[in-house]
Protein backbone atom coordinates (compact mmCIF):
# COMPACT_ATOMS: atom_id res chain seq x y z
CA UNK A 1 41.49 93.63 -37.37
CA UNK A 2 41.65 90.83 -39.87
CA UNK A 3 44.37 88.19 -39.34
CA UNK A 4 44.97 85.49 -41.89
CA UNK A 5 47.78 83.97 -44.06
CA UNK A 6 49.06 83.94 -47.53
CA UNK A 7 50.85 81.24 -49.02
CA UNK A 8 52.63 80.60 -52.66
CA UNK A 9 52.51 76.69 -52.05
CA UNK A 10 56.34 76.58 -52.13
CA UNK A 11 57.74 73.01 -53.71
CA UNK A 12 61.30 71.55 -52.93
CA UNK A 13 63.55 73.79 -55.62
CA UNK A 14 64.30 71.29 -58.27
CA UNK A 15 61.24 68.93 -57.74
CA UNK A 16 58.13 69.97 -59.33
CA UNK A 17 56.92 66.50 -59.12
CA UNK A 18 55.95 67.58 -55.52
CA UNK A 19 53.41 69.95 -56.43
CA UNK A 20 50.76 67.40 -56.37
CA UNK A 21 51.29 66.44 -52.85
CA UNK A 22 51.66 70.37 -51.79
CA UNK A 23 48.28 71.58 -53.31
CA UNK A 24 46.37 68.56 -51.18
CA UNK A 25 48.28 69.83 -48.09
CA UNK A 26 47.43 73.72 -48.91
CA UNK A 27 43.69 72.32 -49.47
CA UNK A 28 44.11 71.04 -45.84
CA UNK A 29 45.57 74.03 -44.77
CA UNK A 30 42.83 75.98 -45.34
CA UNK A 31 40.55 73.62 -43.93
CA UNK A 32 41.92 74.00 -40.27
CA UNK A 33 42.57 78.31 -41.29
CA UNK A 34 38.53 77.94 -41.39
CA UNK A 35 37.80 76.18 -38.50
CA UNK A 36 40.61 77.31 -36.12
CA UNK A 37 39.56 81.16 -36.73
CA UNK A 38 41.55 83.09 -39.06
CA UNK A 39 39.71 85.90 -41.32
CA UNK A 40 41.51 85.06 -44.70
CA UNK A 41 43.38 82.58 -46.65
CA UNK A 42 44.84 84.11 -49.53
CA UNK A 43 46.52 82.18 -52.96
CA UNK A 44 49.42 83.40 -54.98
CA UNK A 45 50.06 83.05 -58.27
CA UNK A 46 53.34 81.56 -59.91
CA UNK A 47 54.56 79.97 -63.55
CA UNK A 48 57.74 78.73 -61.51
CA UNK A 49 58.59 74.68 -60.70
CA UNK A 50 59.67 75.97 -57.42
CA UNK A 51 55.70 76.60 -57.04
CA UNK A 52 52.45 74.92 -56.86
CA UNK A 53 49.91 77.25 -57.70
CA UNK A 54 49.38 79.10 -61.13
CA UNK A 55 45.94 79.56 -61.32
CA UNK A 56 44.86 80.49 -57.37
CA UNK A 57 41.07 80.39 -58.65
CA UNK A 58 40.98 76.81 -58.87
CA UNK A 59 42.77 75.95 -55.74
CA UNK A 60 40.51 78.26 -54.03
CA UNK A 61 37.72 76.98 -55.35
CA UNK A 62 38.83 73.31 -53.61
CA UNK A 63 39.45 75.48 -50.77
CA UNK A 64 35.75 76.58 -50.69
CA UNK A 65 34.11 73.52 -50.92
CA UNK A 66 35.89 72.40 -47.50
CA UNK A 67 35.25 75.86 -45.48
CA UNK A 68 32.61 77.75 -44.18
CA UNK A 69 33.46 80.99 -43.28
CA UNK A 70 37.07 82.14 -43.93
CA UNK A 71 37.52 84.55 -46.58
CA UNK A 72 39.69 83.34 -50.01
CA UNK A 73 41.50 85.86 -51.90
CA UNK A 74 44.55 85.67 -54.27
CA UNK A 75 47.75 87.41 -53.22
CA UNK A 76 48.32 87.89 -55.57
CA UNK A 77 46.55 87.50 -58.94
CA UNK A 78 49.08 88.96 -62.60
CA UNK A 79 46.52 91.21 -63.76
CA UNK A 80 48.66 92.30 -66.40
CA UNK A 81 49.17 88.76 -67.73
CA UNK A 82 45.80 87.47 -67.00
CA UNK A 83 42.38 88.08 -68.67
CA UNK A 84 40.58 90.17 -66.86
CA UNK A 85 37.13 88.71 -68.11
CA UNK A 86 38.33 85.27 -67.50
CA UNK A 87 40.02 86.01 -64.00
CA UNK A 88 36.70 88.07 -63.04
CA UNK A 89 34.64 84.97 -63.97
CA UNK A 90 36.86 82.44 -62.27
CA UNK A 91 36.58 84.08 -59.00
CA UNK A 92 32.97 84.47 -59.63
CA UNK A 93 32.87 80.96 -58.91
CA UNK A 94 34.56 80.77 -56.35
CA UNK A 95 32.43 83.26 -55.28
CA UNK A 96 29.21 81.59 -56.04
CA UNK A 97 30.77 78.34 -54.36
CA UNK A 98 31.96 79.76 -50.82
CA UNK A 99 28.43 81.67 -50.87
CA UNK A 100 30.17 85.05 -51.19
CA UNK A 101 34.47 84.41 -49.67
CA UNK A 102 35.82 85.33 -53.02
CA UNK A 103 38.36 88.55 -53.15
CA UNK A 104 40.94 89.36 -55.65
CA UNK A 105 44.34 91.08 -54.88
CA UNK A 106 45.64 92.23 -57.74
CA UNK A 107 49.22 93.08 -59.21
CA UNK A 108 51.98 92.67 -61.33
CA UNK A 109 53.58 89.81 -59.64
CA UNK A 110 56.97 89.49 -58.14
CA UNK A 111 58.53 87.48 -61.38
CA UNK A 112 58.29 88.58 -65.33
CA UNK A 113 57.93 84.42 -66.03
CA UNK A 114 53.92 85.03 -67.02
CA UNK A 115 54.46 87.83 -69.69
CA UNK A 116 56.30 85.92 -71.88
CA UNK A 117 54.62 82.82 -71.50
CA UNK A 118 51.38 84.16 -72.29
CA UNK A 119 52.56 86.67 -75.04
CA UNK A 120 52.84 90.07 -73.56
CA UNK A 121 55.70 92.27 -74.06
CA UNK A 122 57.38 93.69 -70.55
CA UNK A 123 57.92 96.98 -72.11
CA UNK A 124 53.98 97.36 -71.43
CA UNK A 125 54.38 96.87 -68.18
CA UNK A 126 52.82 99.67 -66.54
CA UNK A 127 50.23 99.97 -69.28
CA UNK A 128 48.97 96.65 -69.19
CA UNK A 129 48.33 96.69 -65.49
CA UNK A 130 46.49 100.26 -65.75
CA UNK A 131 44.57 99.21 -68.75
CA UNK A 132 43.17 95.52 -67.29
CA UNK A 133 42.61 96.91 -64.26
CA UNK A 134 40.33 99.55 -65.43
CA UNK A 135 38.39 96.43 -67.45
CA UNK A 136 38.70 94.42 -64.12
CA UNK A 137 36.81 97.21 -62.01
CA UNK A 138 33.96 97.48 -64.38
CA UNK A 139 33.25 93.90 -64.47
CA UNK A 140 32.90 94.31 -61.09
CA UNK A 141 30.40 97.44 -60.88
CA UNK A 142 27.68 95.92 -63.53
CA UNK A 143 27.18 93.64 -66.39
CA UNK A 144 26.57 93.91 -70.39
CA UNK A 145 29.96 95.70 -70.18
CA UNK A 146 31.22 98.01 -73.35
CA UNK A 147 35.20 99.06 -72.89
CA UNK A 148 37.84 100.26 -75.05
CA UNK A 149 41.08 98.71 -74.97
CA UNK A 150 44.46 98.86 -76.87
CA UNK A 151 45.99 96.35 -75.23
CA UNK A 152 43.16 94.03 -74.93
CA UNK A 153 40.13 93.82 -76.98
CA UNK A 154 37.65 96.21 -76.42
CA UNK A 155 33.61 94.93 -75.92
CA UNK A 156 30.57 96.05 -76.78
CA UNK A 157 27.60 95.28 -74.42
CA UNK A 158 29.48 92.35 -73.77
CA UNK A 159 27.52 89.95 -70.43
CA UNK A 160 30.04 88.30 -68.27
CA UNK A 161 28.63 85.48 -65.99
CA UNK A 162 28.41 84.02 -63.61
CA UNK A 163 27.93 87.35 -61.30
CA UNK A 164 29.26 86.81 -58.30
CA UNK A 165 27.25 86.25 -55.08
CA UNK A 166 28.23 88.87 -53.53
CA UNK A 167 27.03 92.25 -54.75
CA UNK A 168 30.30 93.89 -55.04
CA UNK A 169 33.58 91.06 -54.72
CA UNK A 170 36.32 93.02 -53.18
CA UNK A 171 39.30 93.77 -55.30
CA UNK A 172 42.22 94.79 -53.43
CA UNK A 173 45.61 96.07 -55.24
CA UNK A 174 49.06 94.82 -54.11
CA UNK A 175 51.55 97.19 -54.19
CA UNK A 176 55.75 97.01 -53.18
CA UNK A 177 56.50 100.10 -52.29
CA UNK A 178 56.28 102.29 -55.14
CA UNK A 179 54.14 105.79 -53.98
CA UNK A 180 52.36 105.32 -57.90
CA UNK A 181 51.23 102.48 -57.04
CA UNK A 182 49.85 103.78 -53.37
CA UNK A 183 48.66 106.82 -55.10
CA UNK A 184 46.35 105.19 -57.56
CA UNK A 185 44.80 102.61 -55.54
CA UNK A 186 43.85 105.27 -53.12
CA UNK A 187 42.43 107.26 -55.86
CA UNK A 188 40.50 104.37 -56.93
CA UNK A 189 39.30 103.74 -53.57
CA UNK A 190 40.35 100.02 -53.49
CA UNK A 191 41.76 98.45 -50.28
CA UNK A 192 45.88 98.06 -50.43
CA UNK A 193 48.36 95.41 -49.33
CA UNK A 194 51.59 96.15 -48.96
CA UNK A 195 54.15 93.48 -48.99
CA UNK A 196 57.07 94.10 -46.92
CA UNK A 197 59.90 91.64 -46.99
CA UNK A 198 63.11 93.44 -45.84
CA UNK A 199 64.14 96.05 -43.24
CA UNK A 200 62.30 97.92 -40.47
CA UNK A 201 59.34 97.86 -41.20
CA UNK A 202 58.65 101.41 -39.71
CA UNK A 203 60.32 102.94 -42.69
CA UNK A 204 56.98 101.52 -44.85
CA UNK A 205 54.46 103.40 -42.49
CA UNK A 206 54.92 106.82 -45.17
CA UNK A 207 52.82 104.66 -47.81
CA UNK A 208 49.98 104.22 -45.68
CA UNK A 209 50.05 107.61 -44.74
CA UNK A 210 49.95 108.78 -48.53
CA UNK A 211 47.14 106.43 -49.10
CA UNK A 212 45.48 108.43 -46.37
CA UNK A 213 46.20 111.83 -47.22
CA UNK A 214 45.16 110.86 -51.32
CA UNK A 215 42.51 109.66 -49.86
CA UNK A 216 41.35 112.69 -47.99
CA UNK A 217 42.15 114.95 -50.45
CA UNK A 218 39.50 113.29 -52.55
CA UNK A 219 36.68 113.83 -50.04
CA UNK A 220 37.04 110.39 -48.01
CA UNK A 221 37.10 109.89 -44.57
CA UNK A 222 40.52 108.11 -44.11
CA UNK A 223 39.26 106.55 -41.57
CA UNK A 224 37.22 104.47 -43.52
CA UNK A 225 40.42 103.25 -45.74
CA UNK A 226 41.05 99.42 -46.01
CA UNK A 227 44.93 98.30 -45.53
CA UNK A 228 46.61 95.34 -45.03
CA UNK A 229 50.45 94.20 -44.18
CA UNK A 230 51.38 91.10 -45.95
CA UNK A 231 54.28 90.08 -44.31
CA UNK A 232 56.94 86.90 -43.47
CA UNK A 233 56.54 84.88 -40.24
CA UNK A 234 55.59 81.65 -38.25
CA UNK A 235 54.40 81.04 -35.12
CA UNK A 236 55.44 77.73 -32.55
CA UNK A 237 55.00 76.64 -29.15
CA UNK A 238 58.39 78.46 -27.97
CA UNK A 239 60.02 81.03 -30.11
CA UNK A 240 63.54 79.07 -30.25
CA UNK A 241 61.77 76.45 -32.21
CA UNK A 242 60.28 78.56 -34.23
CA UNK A 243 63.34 80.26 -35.36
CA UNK A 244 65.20 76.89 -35.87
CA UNK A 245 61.92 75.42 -38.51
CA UNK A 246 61.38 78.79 -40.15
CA UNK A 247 65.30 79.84 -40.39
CA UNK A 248 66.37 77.02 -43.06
CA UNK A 249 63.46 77.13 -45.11
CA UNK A 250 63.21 81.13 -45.08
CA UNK A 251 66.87 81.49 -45.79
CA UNK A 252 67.09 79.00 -48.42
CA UNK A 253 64.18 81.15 -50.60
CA UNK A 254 65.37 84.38 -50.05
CA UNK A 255 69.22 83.34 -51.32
CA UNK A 256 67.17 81.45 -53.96
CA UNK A 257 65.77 84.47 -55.28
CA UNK A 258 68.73 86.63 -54.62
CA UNK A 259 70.79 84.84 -56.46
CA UNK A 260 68.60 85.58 -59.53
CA UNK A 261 68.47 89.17 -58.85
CA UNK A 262 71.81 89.86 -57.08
CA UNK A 263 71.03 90.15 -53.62
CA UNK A 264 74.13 89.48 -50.92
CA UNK A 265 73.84 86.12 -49.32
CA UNK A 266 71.71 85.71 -45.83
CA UNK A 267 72.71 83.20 -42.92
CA UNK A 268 71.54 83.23 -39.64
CA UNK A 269 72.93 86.82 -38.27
CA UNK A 270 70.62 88.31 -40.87
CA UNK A 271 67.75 85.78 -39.63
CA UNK A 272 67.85 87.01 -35.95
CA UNK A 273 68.07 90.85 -37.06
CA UNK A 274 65.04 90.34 -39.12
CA UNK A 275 63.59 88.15 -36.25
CA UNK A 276 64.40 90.76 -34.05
CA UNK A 277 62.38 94.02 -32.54
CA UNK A 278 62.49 96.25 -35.67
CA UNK A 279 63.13 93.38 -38.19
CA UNK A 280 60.38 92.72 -40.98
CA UNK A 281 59.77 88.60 -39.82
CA UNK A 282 57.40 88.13 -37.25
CA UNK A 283 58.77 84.65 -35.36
CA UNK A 284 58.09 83.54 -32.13
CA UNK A 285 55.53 81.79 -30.01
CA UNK A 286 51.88 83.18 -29.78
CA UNK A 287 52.54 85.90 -27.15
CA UNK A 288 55.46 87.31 -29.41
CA UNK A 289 53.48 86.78 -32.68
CA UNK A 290 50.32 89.04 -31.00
CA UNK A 291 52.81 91.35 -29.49
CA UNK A 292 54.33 91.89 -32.84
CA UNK A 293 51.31 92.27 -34.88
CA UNK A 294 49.41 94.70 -31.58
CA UNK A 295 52.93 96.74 -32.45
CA UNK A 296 52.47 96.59 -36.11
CA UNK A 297 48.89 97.74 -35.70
CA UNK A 298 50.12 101.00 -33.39
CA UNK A 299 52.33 101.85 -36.51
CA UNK A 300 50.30 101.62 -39.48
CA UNK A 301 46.46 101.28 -38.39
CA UNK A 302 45.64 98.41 -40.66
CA UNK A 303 42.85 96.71 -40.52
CA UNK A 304 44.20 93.52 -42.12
CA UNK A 305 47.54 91.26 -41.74
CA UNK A 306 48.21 88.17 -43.59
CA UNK A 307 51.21 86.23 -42.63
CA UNK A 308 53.31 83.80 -44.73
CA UNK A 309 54.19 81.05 -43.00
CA UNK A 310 54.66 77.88 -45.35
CA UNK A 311 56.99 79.17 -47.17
CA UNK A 312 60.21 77.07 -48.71
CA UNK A 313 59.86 73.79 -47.22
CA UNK A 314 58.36 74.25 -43.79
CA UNK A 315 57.32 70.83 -42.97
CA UNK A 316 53.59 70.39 -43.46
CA UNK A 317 52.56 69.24 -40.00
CA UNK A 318 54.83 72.38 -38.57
CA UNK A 319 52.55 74.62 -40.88
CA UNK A 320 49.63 72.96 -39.48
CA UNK A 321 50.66 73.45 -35.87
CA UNK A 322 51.18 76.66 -36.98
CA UNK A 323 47.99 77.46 -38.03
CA UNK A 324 46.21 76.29 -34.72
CA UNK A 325 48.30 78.23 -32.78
CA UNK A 326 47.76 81.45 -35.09
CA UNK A 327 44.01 80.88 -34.64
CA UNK A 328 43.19 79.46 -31.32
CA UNK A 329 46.28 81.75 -29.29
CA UNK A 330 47.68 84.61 -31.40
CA UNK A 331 44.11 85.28 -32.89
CA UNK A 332 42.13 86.01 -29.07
CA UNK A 333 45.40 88.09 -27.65
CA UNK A 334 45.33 90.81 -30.56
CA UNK A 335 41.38 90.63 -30.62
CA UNK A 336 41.03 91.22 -27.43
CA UNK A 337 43.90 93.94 -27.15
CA UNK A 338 42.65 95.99 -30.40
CA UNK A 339 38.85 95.44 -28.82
């Protein structure tokens, strides 16, 4: 199994001035992911000033030039605000620069701030997403490309370079929770991620099963099927101090956003439920990390899990302690367990 981390390179809320400082840190971030072990670093995307990254391409791309072998994805990338000639190309580079790392995870993103800015109406929603990412898989299967769009313009024999270095760049969908979305990415046969950031996470494990079943009943082996968990945690040398970094940082997001969308309040009886056995944050030092993520595995047979850790304000050096520990102890106990 795959074990990585996914970051939105969080700023201070009210201080975009930060973001400078925070997208030097994330490039240093995943310079130890790369050479303490982990499988993937993946990049959100955000139009927010309570985040650094908008374009994940281009911090990706820095990310490349200082790793070797670590693979660098988006998590994810707004299909249905983006181009998907533009974001195919920009990841072709990256691509072409980490000598074949690149992935994109695509979805609709977890905030509406990108439609307007770029001009697309929200009540095309669902269309736009269907529609790009039809455009966005046959960029990927050959060149001199002719499509017909309604929502984007269509093209004739159109070339789109630079090709990517590998022969075919993994594109992965991110879905929520919705069994549409699990549906159609198993009918398209592209690897899923499914975020889960609230309650047990045991009541998610249906999804994976209808990606399985879809994809049977289309003639696949569903053993063969690609799925990741994208889920909340950090990892410290005890589990007390883990709690005590990740709890004010965590909680102070998550009320963030819930006061935007009218979510109850969380303090730090919520923080130790969802820290707990069947809660959906996986917090602790590296023997409870692996434990968590072995039990994880026994649920939902994924082949992938990317954690976020620096998320909020998580001091820097914390998240880099964090990321040694992930690869050089959490890494070799679920390795060697899942052998």
């Amino acid at each position: 199994m795959e074990i990585g981390i996914y970051t939105f390179a969080d700023v201070p809320a009210g201080k975009p001035e930060w973001a400078g400082q925070r997208l030097r840190n994330l490039v240093a971030e995943m310079k130890l992911a790369d050479e303490v072990g982990l499988d993937v670093f993946a990049v959100g995307e955000h139009h927010r000033a309570d985040y650094a990254v908008s374009s994940p391409a281009v911090a990706l791309a820095a990310g490349a030039a200082v790793t070797k072998r670590i693979k660098l994805s988006s998590a994810v990338s707004v299909l249905s605000s983006d181009d998907p000639v533009r974001l195919f190309q920009q990841f072709a580079t990256v691509d072409g620069i980490s000598n074949g790392r690149a992935e994109i995870m695509a979805g609709r993103g977890s905030f509406i701030e990108s439609y307007p800015l770029f001009g697309y109406d929200l009540e095309d929603y669902d269309s736009l997403f269907a529609e790009k990412l039809d455009l966005l898989m046959k960029l990927r299967d050959g060149n001199n490309i002719t499509w017909d769009g309604k929502l984007r313009p269509s093209l004739v024999n159109a070339g789109i370079y630079p090709r990517p270095e590998q022969k075919k760049m993994p594109i992965w969908i991110a879905v929520g929770g919705t069994p549409e979305s699990v549906v159609r990415a198993a009918t398209l046969d592209l690897p899923m991620a499914l975020a889960i950031i609230g309650g047990d996470p045991r009541r998610f494990a249906p999804f994976f099963q209808l990606y399985r079943e879809t994809y049977q009943k289309l003639g696949r082996d569903p053993s063969k099927a690609t799925l990741s968990l994208n889920m909340h945690g950090f990892v410290s040398t005890t589990t007390a101090h883990a709690k005590n970094v990740y709890f004010a940082a965590h909680t102070e997001v998550m009320n963030r956003i819930g006061r935007e969308r009218g979510w109850p309040a969380q303090g730090r009886q919520h923080f130790e439920a969802a820290a707990g056995p069947i809660g959906n944050l996986i917090v602790g030092d590296p023997e409870h990390v692996a434990a968590r993520i072995i039990e994880l595995h026994k649920i939902f047979g994924n082949q992938r899990i990317l954690i976020q850790m620096a998320i909020g304000t998580v001091p820097h050096d914390e998240q880099l302690k964090a990321i040694e520990l992930l690869g050089t102890k959490v890494v070799p106990i679920v390795k060697e367990a899942l052998k």
